[in-house]
Protein backbone atom coordinates (compact mmCIF):
# COMPACT_ATOMS: atom_id res chain seq x y z
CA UNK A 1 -27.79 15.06 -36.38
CA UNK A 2 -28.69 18.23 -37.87
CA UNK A 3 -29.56 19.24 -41.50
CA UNK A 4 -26.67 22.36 -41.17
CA UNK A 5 -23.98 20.00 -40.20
CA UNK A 6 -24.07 20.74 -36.33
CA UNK A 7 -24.50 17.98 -33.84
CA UNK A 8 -24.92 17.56 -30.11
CA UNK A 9 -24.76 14.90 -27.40
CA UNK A 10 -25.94 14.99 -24.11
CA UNK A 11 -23.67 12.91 -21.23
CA UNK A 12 -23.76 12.28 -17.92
CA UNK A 13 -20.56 13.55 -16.42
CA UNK A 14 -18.74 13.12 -12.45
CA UNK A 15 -18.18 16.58 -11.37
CA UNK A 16 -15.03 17.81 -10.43
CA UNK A 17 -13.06 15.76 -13.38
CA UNK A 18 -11.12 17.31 -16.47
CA UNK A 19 -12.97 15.81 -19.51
CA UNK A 20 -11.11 15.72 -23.20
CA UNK A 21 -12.86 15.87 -26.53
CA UNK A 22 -12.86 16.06 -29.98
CA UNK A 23 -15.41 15.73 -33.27
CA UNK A 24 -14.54 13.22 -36.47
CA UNK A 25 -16.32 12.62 -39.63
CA UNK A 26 -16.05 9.64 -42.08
CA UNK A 27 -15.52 10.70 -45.62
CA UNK A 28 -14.67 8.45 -48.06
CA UNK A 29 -13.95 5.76 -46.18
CA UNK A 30 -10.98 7.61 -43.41
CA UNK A 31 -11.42 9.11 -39.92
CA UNK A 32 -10.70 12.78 -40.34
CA UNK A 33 -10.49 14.27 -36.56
CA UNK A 34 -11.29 18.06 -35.42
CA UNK A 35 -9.36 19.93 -33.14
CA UNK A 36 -9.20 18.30 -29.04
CA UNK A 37 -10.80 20.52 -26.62
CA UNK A 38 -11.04 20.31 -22.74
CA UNK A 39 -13.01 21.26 -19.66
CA UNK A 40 -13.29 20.76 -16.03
CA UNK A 41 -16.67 19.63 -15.05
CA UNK A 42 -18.40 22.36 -12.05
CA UNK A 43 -18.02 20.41 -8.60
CA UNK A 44 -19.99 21.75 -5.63
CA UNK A 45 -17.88 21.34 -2.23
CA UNK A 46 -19.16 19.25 0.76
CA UNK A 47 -18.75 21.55 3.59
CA UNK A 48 -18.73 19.57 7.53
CA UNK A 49 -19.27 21.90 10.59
CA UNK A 50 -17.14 20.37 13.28
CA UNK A 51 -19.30 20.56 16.79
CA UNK A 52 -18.32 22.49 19.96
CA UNK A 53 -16.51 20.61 22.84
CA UNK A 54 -16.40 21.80 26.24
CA UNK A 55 -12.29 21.90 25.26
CA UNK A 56 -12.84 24.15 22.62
CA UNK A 57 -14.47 26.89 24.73
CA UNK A 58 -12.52 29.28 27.22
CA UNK A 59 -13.89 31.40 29.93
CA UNK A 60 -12.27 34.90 31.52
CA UNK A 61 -13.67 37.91 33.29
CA UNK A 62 -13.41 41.45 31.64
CA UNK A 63 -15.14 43.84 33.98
CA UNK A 64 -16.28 41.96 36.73
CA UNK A 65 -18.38 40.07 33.18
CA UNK A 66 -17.86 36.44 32.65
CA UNK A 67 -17.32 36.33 29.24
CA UNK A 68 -16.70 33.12 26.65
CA UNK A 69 -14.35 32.53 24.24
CA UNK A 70 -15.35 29.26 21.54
CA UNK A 71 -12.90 28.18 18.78
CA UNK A 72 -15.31 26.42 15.40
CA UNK A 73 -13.58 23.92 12.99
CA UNK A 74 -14.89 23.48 9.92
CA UNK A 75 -14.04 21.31 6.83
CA UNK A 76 -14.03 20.95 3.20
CA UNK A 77 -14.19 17.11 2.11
CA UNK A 78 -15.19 17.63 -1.13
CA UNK A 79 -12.82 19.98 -3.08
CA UNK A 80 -15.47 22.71 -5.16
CA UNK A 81 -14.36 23.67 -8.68
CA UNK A 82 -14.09 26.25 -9.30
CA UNK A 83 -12.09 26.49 -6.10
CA UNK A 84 -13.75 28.06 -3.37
CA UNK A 85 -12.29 31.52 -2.15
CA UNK A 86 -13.82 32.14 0.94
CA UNK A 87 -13.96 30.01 4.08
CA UNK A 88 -15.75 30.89 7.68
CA UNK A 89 -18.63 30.50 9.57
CA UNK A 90 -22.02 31.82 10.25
CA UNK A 91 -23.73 32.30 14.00
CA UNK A 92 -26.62 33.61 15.53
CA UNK A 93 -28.82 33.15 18.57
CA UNK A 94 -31.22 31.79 16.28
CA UNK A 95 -31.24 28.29 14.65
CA UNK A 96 -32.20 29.74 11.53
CA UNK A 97 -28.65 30.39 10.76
CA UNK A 98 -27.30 31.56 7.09
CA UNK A 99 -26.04 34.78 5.28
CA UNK A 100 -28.63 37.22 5.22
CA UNK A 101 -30.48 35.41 7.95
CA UNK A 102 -31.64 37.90 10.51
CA UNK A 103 -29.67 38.18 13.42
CA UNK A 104 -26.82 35.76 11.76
CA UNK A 105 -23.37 37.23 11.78
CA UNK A 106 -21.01 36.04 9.32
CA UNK A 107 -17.18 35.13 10.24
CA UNK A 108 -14.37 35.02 7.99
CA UNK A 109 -11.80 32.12 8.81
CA UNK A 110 -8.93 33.18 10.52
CA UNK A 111 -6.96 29.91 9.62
CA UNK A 112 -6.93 27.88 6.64
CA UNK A 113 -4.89 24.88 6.33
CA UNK A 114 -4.09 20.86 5.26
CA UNK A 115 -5.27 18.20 7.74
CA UNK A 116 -5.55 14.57 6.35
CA UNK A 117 -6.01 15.83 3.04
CA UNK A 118 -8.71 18.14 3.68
CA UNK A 119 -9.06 21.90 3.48
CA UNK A 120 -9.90 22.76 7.38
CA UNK A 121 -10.63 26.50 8.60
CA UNK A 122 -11.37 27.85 12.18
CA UNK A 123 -11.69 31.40 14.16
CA UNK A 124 -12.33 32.01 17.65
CA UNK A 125 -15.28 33.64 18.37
CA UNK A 126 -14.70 36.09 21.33
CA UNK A 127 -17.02 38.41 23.64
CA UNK A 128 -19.98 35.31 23.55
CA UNK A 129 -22.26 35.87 26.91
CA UNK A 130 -23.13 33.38 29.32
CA UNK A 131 -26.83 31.74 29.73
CA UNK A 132 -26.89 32.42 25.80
CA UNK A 133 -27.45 29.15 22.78
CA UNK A 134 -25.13 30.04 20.12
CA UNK A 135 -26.35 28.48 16.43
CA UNK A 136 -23.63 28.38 13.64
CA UNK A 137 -22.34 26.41 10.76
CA UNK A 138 -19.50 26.50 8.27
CA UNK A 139 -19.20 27.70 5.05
CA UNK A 140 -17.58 27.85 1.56
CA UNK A 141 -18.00 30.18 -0.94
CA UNK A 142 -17.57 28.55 -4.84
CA UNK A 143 -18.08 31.09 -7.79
CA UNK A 144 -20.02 33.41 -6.17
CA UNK A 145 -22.24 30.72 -4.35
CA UNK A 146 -22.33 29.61 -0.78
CA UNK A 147 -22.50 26.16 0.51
CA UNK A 148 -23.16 25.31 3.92
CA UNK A 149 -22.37 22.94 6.87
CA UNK A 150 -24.83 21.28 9.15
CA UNK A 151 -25.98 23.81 11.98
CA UNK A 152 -24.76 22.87 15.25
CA UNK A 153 -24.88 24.70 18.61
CA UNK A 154 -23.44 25.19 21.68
CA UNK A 155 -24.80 26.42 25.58
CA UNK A 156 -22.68 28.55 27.84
């Protein structure tokens, strides 16, 4: 309690959760209530980078090259709030994968949908080279932040 007549409280609160509130003094004896406010508590997503099965990847020949063709899953379990507004993935030849990462080159998702309750996203990356490691992971982006997958790889 303060001598001015403002007051504060610190909680603990579960992110992602809309939380109700309202002040009340005493005075002689009666409850008098304030106004009820809300909020939605700031929620960071939980981003999963599916891995790469040999189904997922398609060879074809574009002159006289063998060239690869990989599709990457990736999925939101944890809903972000704010919502996040971008979804895709990051790759490089590097394991040192992330945005702004030399030599990482970042993917938008081509799909976005519903699976099982879960926000999932995928693109096809096309053009990869044989005899090349590919590094990548998934990503969200959540007011103006980006949150990551684990970084998984494939060989062609």
């Amino acid at each position: 309690y303060r001598t001015d007549g403002e007051f504060a409280i610190e909680v603990l609160l579960d992110g992602g959760v809309q939380y109700y509130y309202r002040a009340y003094v005493i005075q002689d004896g009666a409850v008098i209530h304030g106004a009820t406010y809300n909020f939605m508590s700031y929620q960071t997503p939980l981003i999963y980078t599916e891995p790469v099965y040999s189904s997922d990847i398609e060879s074809y020949k574009k002159d006289y090259l063998m060239l690869y063709k990989v599709e990457l899953s990736g999925i939101e379990f944890k809903a972000a709030y704010p919502e996040c507004k971008e979804y895709g993935f990051i790759y490089s030849r590097y394991s040192d994968v992330a945005f702004g990462k030399t030599g990482s080159i970042k993917t938008p998702a081509q799909t976005i949908g519903q699976e099982d309750g879960y926000k999932v996203f995928r693109c096809t990356l096309d053009g990869l080279y044989e005899n090349d490691t590919y590094y990548f992971r998934a990503y969200a982006v959540s007011d103006g932040q980006y949150y990551y997958g684990e970084v998984e790889s494939f060989s062609l």
